[in-house]
N, C-alpha and C. Protein backbone atom coordinates (compact mmCIF):
# COMPACT_ATOMS: atom_id res chain seq x y z
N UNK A 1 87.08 -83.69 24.23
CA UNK A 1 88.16 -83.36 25.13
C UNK A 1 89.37 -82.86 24.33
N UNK A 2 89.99 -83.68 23.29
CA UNK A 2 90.89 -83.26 22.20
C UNK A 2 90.40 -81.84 21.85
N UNK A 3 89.44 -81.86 21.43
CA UNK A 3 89.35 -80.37 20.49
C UNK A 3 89.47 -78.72 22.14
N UNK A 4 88.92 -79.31 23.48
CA UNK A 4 88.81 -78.19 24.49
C UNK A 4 90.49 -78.01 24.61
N UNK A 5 91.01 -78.76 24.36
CA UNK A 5 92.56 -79.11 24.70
C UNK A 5 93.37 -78.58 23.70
N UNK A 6 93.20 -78.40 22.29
CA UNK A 6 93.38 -77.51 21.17
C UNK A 6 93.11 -76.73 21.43
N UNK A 7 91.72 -76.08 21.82
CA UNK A 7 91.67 -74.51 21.83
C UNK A 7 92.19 -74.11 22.63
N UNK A 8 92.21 -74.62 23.54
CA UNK A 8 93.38 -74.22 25.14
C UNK A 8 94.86 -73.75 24.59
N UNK A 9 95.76 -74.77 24.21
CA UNK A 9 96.83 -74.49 23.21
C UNK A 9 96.64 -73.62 22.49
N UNK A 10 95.86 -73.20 21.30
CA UNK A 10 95.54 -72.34 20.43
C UNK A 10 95.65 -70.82 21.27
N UNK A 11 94.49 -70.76 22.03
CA UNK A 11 94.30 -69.37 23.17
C UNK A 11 95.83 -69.26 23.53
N UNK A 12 96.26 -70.15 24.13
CA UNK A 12 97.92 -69.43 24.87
C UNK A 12 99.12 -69.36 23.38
N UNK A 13 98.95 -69.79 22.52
CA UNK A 13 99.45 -69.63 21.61
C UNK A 13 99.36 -67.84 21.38
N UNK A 14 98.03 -67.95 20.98
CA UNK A 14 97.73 -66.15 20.20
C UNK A 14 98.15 -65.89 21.18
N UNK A 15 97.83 -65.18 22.32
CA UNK A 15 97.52 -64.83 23.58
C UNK A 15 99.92 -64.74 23.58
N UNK A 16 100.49 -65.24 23.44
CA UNK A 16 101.59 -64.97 23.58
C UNK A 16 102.28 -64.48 22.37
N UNK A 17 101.57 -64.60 21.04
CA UNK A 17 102.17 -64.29 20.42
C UNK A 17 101.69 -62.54 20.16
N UNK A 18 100.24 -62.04 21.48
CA UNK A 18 100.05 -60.65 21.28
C UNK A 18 100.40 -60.06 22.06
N UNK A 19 101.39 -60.85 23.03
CA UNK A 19 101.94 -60.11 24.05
C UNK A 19 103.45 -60.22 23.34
N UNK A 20 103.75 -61.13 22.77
CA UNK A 20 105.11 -60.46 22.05
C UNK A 20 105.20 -59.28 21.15
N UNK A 21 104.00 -59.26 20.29
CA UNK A 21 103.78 -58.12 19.11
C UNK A 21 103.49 -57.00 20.11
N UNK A 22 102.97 -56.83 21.12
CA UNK A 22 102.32 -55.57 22.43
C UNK A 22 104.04 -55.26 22.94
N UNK A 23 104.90 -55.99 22.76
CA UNK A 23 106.52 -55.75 23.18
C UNK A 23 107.15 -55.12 22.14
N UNK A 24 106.84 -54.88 21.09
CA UNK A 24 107.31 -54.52 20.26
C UNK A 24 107.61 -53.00 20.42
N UNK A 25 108.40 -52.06 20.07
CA UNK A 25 108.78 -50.67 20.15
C UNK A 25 108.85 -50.28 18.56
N UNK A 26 108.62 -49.20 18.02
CA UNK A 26 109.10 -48.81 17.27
C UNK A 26 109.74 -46.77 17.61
N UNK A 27 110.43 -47.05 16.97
CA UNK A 27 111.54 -45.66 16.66
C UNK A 27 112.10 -44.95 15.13
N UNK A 28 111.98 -43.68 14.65
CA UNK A 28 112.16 -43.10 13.67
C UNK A 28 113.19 -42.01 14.36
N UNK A 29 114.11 -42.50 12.84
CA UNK A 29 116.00 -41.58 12.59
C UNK A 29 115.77 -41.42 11.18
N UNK A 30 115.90 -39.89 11.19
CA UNK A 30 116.42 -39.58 9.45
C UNK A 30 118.42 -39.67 10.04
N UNK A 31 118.89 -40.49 8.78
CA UNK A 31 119.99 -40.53 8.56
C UNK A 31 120.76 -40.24 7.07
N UNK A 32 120.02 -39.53 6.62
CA UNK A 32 120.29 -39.32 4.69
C UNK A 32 120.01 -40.35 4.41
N UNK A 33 120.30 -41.03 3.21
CA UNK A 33 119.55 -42.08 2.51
C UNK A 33 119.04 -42.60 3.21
N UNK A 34 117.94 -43.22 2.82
CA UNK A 34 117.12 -44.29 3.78
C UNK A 34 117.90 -45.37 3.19
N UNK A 35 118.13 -46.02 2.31
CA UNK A 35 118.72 -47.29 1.91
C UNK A 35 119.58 -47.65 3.20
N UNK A 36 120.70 -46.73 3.24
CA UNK A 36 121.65 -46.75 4.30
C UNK A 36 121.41 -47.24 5.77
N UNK A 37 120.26 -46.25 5.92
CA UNK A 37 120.13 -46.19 7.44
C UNK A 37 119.26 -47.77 7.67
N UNK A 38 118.66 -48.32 6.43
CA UNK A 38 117.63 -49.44 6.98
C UNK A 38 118.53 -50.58 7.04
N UNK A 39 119.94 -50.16 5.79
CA UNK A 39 120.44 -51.65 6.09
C UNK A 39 120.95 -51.75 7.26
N UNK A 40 121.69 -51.28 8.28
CA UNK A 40 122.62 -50.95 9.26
C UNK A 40 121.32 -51.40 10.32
N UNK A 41 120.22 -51.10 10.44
CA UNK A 41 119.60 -51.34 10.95
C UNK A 41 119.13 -52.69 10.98
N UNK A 42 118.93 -53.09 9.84
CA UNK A 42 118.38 -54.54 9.55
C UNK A 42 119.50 -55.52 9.91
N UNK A 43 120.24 -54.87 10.30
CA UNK A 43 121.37 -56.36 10.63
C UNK A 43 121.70 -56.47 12.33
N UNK A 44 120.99 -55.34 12.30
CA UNK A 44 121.33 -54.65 14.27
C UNK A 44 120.64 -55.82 15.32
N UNK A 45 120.93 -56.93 15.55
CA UNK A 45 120.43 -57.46 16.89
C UNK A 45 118.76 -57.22 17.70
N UNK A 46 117.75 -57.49 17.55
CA UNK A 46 117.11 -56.92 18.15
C UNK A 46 115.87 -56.23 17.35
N UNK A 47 116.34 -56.32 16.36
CA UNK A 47 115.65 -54.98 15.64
C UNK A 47 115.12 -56.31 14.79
N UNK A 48 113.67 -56.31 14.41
CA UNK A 48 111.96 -56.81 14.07
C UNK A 48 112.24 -56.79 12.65
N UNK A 49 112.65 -55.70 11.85
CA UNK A 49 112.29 -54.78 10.74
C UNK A 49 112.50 -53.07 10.58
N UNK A 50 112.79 -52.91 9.51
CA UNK A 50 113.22 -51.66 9.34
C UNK A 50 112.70 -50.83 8.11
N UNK A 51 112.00 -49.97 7.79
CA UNK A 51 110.68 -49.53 6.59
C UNK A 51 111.80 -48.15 6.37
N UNK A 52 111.99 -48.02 4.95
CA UNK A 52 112.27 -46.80 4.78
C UNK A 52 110.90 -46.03 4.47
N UNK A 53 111.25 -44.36 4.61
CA UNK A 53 110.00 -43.85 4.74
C UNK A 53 110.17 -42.34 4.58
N UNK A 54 109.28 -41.16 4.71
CA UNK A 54 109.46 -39.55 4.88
C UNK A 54 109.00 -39.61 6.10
N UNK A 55 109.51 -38.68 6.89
CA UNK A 55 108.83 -37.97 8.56
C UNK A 55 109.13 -36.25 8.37
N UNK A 56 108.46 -35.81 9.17
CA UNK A 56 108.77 -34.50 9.37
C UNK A 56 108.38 -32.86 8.72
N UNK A 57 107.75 -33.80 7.38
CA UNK A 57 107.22 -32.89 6.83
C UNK A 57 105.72 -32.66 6.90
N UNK A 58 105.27 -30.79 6.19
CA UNK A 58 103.74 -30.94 6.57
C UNK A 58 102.96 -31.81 5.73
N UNK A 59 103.27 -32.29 4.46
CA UNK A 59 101.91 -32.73 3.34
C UNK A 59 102.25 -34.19 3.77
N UNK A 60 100.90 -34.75 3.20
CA UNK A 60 100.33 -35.89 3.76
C UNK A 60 100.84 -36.59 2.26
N UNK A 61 101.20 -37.65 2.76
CA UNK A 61 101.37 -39.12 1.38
C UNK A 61 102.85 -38.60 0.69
N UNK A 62 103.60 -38.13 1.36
CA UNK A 62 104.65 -37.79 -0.01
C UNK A 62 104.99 -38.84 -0.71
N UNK A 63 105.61 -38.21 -1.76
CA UNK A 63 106.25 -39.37 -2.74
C UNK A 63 107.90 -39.47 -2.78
N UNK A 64 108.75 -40.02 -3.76
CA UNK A 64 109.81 -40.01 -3.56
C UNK A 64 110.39 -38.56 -4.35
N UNK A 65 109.03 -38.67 -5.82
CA UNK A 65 109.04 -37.53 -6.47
C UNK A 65 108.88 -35.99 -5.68
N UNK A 66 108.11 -36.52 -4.74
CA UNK A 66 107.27 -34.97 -3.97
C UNK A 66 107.32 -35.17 -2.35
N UNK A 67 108.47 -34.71 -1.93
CA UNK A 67 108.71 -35.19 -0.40
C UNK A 67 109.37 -33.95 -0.19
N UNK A 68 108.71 -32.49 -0.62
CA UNK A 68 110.00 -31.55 -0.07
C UNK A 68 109.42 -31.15 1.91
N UNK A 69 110.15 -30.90 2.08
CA UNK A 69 109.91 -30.88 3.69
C UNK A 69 110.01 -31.98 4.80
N UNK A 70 110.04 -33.09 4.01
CA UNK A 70 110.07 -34.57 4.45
C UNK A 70 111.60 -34.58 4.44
N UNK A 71 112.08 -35.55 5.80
CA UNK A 71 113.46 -35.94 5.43
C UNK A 71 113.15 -37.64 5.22
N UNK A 72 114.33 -38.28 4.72
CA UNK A 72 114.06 -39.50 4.46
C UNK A 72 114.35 -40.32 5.90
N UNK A 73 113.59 -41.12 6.38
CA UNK A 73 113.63 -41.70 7.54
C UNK A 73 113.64 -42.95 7.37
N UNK A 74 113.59 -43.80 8.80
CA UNK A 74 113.50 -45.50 8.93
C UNK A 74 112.86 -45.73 9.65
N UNK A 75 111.96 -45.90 9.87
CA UNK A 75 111.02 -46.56 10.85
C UNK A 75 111.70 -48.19 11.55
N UNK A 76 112.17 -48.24 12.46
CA UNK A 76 112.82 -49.20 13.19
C UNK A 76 111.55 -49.75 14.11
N UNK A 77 111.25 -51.38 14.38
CA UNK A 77 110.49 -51.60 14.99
C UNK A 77 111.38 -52.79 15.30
N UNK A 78 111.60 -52.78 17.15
CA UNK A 78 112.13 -53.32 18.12
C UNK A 78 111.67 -54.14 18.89
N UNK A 79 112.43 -55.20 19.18
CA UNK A 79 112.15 -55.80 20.76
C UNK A 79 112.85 -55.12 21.70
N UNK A 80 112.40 -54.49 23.01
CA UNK A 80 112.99 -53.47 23.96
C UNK A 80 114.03 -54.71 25.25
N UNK A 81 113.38 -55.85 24.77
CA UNK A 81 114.03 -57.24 25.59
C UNK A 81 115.43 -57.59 24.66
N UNK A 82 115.69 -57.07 23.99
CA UNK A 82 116.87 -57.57 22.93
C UNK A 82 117.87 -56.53 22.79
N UNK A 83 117.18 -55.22 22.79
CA UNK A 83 118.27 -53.80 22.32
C UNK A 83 117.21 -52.99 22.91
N UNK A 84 117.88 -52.13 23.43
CA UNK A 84 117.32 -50.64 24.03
C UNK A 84 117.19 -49.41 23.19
N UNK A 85 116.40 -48.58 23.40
CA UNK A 85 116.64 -47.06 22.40
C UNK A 85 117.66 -46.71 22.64
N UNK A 86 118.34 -46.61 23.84
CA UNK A 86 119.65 -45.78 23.71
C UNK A 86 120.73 -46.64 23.26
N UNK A 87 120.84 -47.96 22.67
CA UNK A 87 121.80 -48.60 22.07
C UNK A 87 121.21 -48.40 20.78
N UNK A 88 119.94 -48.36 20.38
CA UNK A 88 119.58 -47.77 18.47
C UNK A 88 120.23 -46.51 18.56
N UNK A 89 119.67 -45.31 19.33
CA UNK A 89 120.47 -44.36 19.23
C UNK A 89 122.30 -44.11 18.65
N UNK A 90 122.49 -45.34 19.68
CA UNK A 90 124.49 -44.97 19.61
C UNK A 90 124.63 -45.94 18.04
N UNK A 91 124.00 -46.76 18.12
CA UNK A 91 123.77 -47.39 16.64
C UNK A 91 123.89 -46.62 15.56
N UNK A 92 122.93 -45.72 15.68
CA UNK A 92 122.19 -44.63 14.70
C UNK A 92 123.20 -43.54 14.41
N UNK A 93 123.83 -43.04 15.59
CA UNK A 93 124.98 -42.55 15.46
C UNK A 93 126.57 -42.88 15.12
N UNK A 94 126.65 -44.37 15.13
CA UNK A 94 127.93 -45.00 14.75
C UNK A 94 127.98 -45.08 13.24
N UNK A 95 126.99 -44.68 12.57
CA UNK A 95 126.24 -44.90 11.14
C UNK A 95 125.73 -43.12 10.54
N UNK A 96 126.65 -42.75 10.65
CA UNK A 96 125.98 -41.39 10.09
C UNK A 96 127.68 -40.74 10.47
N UNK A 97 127.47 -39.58 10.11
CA UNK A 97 128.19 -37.93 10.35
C UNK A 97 127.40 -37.17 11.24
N UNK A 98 127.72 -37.17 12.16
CA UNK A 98 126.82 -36.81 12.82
C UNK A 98 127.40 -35.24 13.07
N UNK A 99 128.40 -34.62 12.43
CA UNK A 99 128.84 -33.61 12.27
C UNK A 99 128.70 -32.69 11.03
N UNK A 100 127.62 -33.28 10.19
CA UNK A 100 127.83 -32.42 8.93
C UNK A 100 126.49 -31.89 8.83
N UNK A 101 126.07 -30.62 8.80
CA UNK A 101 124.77 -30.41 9.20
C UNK A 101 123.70 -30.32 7.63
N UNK A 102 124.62 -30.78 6.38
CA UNK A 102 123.95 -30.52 5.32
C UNK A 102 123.52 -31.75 4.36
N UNK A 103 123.33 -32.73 5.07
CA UNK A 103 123.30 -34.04 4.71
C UNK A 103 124.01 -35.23 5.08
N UNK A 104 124.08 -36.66 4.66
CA UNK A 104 125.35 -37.58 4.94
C UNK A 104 125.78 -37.63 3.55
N UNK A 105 127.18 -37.75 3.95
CA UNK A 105 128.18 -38.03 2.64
C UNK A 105 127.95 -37.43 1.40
N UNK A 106 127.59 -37.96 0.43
CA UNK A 106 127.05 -37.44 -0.78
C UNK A 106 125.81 -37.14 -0.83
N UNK A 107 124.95 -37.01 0.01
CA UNK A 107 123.30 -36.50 -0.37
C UNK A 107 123.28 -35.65 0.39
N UNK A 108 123.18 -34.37 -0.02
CA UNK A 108 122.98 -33.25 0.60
C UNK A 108 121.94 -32.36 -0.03
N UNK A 109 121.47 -31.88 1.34
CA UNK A 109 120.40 -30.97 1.06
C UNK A 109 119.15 -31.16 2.25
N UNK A 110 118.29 -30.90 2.33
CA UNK A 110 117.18 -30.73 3.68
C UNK A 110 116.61 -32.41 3.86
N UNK A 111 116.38 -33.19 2.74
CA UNK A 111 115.61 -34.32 3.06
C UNK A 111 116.50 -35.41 3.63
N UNK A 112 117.89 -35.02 3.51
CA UNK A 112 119.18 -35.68 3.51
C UNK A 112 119.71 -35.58 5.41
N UNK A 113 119.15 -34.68 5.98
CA UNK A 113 119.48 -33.84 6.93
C UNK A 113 119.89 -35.20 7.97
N UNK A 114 119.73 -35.05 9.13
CA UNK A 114 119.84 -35.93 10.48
C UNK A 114 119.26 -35.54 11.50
N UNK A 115 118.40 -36.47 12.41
CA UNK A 115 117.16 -36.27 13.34
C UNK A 115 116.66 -37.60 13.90
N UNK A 116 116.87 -37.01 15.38
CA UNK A 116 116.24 -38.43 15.83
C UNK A 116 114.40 -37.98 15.99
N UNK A 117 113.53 -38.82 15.74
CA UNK A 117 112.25 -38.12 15.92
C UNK A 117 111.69 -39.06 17.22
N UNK A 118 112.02 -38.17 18.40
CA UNK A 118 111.58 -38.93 20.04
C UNK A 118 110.08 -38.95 20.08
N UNK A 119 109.83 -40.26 20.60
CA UNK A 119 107.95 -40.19 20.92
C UNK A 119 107.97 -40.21 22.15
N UNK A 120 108.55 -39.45 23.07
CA UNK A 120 108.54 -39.64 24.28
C UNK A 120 109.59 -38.50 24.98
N UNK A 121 109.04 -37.88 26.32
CA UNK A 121 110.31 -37.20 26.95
C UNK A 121 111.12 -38.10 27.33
N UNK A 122 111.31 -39.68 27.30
CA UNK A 122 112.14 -40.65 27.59
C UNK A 122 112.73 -40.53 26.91
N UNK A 123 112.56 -40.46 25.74
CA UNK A 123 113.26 -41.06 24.27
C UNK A 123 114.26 -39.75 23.86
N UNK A 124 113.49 -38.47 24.20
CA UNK A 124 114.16 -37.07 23.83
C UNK A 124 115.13 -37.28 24.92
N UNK A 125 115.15 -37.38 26.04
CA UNK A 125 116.19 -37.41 26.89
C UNK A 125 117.50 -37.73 26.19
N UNK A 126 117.03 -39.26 26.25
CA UNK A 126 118.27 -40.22 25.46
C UNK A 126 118.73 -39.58 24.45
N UNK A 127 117.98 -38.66 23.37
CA UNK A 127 118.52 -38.01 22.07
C UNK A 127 119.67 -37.18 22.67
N UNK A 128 119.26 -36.33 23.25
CA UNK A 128 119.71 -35.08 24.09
C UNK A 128 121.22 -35.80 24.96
N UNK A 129 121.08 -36.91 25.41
CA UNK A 129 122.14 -36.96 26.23
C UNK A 129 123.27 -37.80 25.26
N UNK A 130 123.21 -38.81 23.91
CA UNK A 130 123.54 -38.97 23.24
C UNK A 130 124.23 -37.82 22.33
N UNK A 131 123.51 -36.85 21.80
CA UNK A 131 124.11 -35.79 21.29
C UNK A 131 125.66 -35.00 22.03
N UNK A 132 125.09 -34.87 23.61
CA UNK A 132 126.04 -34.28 24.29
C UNK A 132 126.89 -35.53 24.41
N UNK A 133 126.67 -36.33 24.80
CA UNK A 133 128.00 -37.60 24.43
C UNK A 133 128.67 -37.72 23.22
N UNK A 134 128.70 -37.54 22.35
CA UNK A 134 128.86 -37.39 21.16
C UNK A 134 129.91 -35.87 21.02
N UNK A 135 129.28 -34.84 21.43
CA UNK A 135 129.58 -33.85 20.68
C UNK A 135 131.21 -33.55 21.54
N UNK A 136 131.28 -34.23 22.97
CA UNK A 136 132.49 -34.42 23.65
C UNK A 136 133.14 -35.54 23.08
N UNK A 137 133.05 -36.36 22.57
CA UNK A 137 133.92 -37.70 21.96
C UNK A 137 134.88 -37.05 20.92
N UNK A 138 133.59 -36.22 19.91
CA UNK A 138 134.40 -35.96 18.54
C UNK A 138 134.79 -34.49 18.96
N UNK A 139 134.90 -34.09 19.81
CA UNK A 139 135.23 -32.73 20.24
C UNK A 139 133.99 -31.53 19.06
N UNK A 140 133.19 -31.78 18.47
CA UNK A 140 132.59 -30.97 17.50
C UNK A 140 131.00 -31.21 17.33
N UNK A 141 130.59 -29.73 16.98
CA UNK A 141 129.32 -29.52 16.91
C UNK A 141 128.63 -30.64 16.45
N UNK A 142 126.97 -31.50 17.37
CA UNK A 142 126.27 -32.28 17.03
C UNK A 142 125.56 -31.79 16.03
N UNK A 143 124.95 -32.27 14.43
CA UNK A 143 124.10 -31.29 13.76
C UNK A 143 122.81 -32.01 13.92
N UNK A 144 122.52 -33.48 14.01
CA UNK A 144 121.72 -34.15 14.86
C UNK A 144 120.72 -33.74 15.72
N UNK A 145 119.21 -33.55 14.91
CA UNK A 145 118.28 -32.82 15.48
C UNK A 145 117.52 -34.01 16.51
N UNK A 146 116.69 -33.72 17.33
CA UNK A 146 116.00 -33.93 18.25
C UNK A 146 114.99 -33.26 17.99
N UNK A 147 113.90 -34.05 17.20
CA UNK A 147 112.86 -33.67 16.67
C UNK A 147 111.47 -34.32 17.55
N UNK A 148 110.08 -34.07 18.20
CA UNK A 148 108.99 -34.33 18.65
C UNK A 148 108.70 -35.70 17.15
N UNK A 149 107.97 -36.86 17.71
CA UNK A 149 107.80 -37.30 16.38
C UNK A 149 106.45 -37.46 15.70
N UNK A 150 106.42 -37.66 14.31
CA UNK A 150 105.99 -36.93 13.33
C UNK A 150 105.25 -37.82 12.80
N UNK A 151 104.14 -38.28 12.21
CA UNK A 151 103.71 -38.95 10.77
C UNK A 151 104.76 -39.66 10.36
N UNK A 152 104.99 -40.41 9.65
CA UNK A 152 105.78 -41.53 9.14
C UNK A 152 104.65 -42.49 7.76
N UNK A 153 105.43 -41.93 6.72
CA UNK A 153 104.82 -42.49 5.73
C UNK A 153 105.92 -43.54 4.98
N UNK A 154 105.43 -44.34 4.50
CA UNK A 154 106.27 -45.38 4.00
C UNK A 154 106.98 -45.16 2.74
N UNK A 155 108.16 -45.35 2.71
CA UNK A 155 108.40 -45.07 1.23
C UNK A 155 108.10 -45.76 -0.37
N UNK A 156 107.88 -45.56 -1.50
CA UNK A 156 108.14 -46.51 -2.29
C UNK A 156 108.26 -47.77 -2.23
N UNK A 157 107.58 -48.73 -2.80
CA UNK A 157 107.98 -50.64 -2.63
C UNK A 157 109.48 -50.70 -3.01
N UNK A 158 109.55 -50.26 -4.02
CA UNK A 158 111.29 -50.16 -4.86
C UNK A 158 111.86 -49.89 -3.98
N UNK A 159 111.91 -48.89 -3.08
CA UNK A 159 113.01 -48.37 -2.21
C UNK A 159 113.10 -49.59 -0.64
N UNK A 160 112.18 -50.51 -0.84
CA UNK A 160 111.92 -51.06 0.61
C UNK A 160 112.97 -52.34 0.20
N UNK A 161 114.13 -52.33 1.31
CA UNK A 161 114.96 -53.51 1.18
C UNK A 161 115.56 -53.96 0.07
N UNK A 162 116.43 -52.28 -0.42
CA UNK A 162 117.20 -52.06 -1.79
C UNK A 162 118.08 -52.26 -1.57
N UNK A 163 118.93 -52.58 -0.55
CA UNK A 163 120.44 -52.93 -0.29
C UNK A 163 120.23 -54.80 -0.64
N UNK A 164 118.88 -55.12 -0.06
CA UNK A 164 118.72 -56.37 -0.49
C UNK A 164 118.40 -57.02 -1.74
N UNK A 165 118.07 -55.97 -2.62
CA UNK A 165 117.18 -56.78 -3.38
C UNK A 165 118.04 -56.26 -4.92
N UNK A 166 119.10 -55.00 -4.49
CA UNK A 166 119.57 -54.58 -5.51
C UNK A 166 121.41 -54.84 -5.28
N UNK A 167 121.64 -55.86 -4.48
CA UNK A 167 122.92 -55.11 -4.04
C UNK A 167 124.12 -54.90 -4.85
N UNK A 168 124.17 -55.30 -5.85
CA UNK A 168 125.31 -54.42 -7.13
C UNK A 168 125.14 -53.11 -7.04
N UNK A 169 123.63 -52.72 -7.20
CA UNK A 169 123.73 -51.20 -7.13
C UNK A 169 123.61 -50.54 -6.00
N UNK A 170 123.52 -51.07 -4.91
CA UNK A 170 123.52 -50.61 -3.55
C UNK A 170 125.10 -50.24 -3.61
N UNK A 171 125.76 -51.56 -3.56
CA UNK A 171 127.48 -51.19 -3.30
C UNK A 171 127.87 -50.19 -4.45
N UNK A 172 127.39 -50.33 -5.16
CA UNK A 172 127.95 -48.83 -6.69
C UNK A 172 128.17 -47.62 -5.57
N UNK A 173 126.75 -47.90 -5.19
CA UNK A 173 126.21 -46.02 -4.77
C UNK A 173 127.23 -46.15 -3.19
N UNK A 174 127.38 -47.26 -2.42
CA UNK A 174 128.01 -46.61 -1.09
C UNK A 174 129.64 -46.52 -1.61
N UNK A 175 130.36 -47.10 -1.71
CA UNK A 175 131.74 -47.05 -2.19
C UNK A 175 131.55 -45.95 -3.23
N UNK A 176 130.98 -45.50 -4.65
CA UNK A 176 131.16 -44.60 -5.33
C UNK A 176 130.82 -43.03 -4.27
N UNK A 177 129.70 -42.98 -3.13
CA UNK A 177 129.70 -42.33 -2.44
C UNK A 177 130.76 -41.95 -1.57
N UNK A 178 131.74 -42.82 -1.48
CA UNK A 178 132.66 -42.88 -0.18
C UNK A 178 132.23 -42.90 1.34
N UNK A 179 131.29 -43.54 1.62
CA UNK A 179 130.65 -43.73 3.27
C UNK A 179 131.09 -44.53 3.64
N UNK A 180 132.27 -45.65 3.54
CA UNK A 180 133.12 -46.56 4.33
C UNK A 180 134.46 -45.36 4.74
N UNK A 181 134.73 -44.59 3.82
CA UNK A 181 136.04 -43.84 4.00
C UNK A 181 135.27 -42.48 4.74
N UNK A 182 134.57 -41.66 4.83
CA UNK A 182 133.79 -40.68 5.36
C UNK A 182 133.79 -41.45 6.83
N UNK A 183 132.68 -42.39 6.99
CA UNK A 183 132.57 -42.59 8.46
C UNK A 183 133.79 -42.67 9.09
N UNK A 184 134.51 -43.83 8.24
CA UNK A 184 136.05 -43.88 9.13
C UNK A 184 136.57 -42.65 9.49
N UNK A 185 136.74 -41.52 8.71
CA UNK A 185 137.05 -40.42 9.04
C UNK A 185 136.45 -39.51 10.14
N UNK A 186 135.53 -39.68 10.30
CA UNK A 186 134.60 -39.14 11.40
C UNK A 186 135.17 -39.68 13.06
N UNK A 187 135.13 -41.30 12.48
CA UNK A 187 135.24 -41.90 14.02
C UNK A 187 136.07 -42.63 14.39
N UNK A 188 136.94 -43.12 13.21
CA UNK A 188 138.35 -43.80 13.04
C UNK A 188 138.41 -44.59 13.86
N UNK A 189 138.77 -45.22 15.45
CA UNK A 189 139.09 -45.98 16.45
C UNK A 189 138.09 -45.65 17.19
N UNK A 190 137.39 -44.73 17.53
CA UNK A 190 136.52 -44.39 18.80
C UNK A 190 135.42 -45.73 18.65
């Protein structure tokens, strides 16, 4: 009787813990560095985990060495019961330049770029109507692509949870970057 009574427990155990993992969402934003975009993320309410990574490009497996066409992304994986896409979105955007079309802050150039990558005409909506919210706030052009989404390869172990694991040199690179004084400038009080 004990042991039918264990597996009983056991069954609703798994059994809820695969309907919590089946709740799970995930979502991909290139925001220039991935370091950046995962920590901001990793502290966000709601949010499971956060993988830096490449999306967007055509070759398969890039590296950190060999990622041209790839921008650097985050793979965000959500509870949709805790935070919504369109609050990652305004997230995603409270955390970037969303006005500079040639990178964030100091990393510039194509892998550096900005893009939400929607898996869904739901999700593109939200990009799309975020952008136009946005581009009336700051009165100025969104550079913030709205991209179909893509492959998602993981980045480097080194690069996974480098704000955590390095943070002397995390803070070097954001303050020597100036992305506390940049964003402020972007969005100051808004």
């Amino acid at each position: 009787m004990r042991l039918v009574a264990a597996l009983a427990a056991t069954t609703v155990l798994m059994t809820g813990a695969q309907a919590s993992a089946a709740a799970t969402k995930t979502a991909v934003f290139a925001g220039g560095c991935f370091w950046s975009v995962e920590k901001f993320f990793e502290a966000t309410p709601g949010v499971l985990k956060a993988v830096s990574g490449y999306s967007g490009g055509a070759s398969a497996n890039p590296t950190y060495e060999n990622h041209a066409g790839h921008m650097e992304a985050v793979k965000v994986t959500y509870d949709p019961a805790k935070i919504s896409y369109a609050q990652l979105v305004d997230r995603f955007y409270r955390n970037i330049d969303p006005t500079d079309p040639n990178g964030q802050i100091c990393d510039k150039g194509p892998s550096y770029r900005t893009a939400i990558f929607a898996g869904s005409a739901e999700e593109r909506a939200v990009a799309d109507a975020a952008r136009a919210k946005y581009a009336k706030q700051l009165g100025a052009k969104i550079t913030v692509a709205t991209r179909n989404a893509a492959p998602f390869y993981n980045a480097e172990a080194y690069h996974q949870d480098f704000a955590k694991k390095n943070p002397g040199h995390y803070e070097r690179y954001r303050i020597g970057c100036g992305r506390d004084r940049a964003l402020k400038a972007v969005w100051g009080g808004r």
